[in-house]
Protein backbone atom coordinates (compact mmCIF):
# COMPACT_ATOMS: atom_id res chain seq x y z
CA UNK A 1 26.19 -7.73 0.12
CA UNK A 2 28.25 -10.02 1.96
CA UNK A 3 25.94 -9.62 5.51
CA UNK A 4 22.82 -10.72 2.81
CA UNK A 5 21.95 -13.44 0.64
CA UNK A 6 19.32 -15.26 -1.15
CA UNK A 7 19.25 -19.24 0.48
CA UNK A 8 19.58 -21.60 -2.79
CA UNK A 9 19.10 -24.66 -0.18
CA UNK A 10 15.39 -25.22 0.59
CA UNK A 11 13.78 -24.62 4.10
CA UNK A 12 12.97 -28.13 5.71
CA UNK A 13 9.21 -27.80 5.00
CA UNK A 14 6.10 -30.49 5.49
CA UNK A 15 4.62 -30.85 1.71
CA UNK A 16 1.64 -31.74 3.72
CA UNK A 17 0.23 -29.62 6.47
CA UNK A 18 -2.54 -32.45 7.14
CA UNK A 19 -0.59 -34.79 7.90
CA UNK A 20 2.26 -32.87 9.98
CA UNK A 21 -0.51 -31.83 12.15
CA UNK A 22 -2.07 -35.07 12.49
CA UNK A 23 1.56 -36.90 13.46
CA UNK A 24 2.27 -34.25 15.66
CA UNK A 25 -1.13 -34.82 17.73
CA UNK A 26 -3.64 -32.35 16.60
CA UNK A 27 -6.37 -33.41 15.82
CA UNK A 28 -8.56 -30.08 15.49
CA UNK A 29 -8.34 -26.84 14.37
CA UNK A 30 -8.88 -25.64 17.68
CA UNK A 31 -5.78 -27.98 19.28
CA UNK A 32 -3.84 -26.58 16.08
CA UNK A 33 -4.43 -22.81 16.72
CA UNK A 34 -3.27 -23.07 20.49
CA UNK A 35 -0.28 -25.00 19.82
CA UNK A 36 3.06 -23.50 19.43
CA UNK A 37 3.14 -24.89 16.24
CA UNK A 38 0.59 -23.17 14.51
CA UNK A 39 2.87 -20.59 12.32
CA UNK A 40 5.05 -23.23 11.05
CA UNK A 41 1.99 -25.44 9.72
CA UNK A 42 0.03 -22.39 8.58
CA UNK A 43 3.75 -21.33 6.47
CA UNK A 44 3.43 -25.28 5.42
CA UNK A 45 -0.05 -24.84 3.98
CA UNK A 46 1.35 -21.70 1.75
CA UNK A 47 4.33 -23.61 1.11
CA UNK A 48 2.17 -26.40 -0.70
CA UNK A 49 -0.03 -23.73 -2.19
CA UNK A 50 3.10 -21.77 -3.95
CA UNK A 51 4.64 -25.30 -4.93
CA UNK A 52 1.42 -26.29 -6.80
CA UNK A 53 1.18 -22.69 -8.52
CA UNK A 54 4.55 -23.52 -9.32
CA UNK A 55 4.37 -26.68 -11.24
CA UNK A 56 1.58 -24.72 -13.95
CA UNK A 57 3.62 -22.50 -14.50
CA UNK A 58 5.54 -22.00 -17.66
CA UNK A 59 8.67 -22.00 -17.46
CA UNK A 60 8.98 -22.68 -13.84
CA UNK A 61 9.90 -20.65 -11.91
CA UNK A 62 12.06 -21.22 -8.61
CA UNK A 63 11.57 -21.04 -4.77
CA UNK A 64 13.76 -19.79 -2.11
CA UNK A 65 13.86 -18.43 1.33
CA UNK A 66 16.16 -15.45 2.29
CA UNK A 67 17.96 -14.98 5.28
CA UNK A 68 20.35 -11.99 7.00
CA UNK A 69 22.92 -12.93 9.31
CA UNK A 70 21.41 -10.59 11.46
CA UNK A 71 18.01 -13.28 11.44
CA UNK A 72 16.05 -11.13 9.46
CA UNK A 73 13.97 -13.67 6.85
CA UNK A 74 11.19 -13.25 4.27
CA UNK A 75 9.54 -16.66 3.91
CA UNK A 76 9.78 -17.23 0.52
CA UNK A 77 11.57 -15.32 -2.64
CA UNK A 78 9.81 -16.68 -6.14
CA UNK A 79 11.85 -16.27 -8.77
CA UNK A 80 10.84 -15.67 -12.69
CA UNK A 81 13.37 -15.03 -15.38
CA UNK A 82 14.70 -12.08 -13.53
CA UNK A 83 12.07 -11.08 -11.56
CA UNK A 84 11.14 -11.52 -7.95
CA UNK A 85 8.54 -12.09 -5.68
CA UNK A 86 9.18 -11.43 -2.22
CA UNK A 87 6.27 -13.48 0.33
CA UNK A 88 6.14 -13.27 4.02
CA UNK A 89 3.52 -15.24 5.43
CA UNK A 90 1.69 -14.24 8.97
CA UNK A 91 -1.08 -16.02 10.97
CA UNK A 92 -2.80 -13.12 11.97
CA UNK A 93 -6.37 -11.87 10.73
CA UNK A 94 -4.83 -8.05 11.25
CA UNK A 95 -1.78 -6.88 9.44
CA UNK A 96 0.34 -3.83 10.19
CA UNK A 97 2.98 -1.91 8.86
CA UNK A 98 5.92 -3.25 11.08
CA UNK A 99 4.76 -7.02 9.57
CA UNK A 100 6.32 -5.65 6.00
CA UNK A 101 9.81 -4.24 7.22
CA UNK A 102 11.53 -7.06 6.10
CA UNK A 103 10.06 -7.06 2.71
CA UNK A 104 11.00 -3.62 2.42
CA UNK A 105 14.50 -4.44 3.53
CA UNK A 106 14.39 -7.30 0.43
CA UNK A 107 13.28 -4.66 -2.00
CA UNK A 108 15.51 -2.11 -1.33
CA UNK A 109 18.57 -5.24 -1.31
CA UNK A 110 16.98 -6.72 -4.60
CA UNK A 111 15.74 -4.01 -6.77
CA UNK A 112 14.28 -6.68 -9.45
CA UNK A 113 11.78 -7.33 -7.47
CA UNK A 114 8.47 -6.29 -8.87
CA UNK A 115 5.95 -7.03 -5.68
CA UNK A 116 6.12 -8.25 -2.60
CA UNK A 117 2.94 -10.16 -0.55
CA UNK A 118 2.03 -10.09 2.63
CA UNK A 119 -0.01 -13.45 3.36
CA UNK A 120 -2.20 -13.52 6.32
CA UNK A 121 -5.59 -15.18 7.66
CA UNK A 122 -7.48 -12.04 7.16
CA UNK A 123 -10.74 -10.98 5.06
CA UNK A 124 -9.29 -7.87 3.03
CA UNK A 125 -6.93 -7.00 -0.08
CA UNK A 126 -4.43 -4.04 1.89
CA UNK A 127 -2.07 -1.73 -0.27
CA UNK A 128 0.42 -1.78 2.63
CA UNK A 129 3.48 0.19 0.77
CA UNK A 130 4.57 0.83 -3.15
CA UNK A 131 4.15 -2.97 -4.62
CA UNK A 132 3.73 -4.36 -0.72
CA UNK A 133 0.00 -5.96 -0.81
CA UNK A 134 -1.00 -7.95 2.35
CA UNK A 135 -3.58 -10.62 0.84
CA UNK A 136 -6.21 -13.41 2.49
CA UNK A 137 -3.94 -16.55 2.14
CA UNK A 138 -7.11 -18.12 0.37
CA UNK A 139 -6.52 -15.66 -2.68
CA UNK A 140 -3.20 -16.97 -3.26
């Protein structure tokens, strides 16, 4: 679909959370949390976490963002051979079912894809749709 497509170039992403945080002025978790930067770091921290999980993996697989003209985005697409992984990552301890519409937009474009996570700061493992799980970011 020409209005959809799967972003080959990477996001401009901090391969260190710590450090982004640090240069940027926080110097707590408390100044962190308050600051409009918080989502971006937190979506840092999974972005290292998927990049390591990466790198064991045999054969690699590859990491990409996806984007609709329209601004709709899921954070990160892993691709395996020819499967996908669609991951939208939320800093929120709650979850709810409007935080998974644009994973469900992703599976319906790209039916190869065989799950789709929903990461957020949260305590629980949540069946949120057919192959939608929202999961504690920890877990990943």
């Amino acid at each position: 679909n020409s209005n959809k497509r799967l972003v080959k170039s990477p996001k401009v992403m901090w391969n260190d959370p710590g450090l982004a945080s640090f240069l940027s002025g926080y110097y707590s978790p408390e100044d962190i949390l308050q600051s409009r930067s918080a989502g971006g770091l937190f979506e840092s921290l999974i972005f290292l976490h998927l990049n390591t999980e990466k790198e064991l993996m045999t054969p690699k697989p590859r990491l990409y963002y996806w984007r609709t003209t329209t601004g709709k985005e899921v954070d990160f697409v892993v691709q395996w051979g020819r499967k996908l992984v669609a991951i939208e990552v939320k800093l929120s301890s709650t979850v709810k079912y409007s935080d998974i519409q644009t994973l469900k937009l992703f599976m319906h474009e790209y039916p190869e894809t065989v799950a789709s996570l929903l990461v957020y700061t949260g305590n629980e493992i949540k069946v949120m749709d057919k192959n939608i799980i929202a999961i504690p970011w920890n877990l990943l």
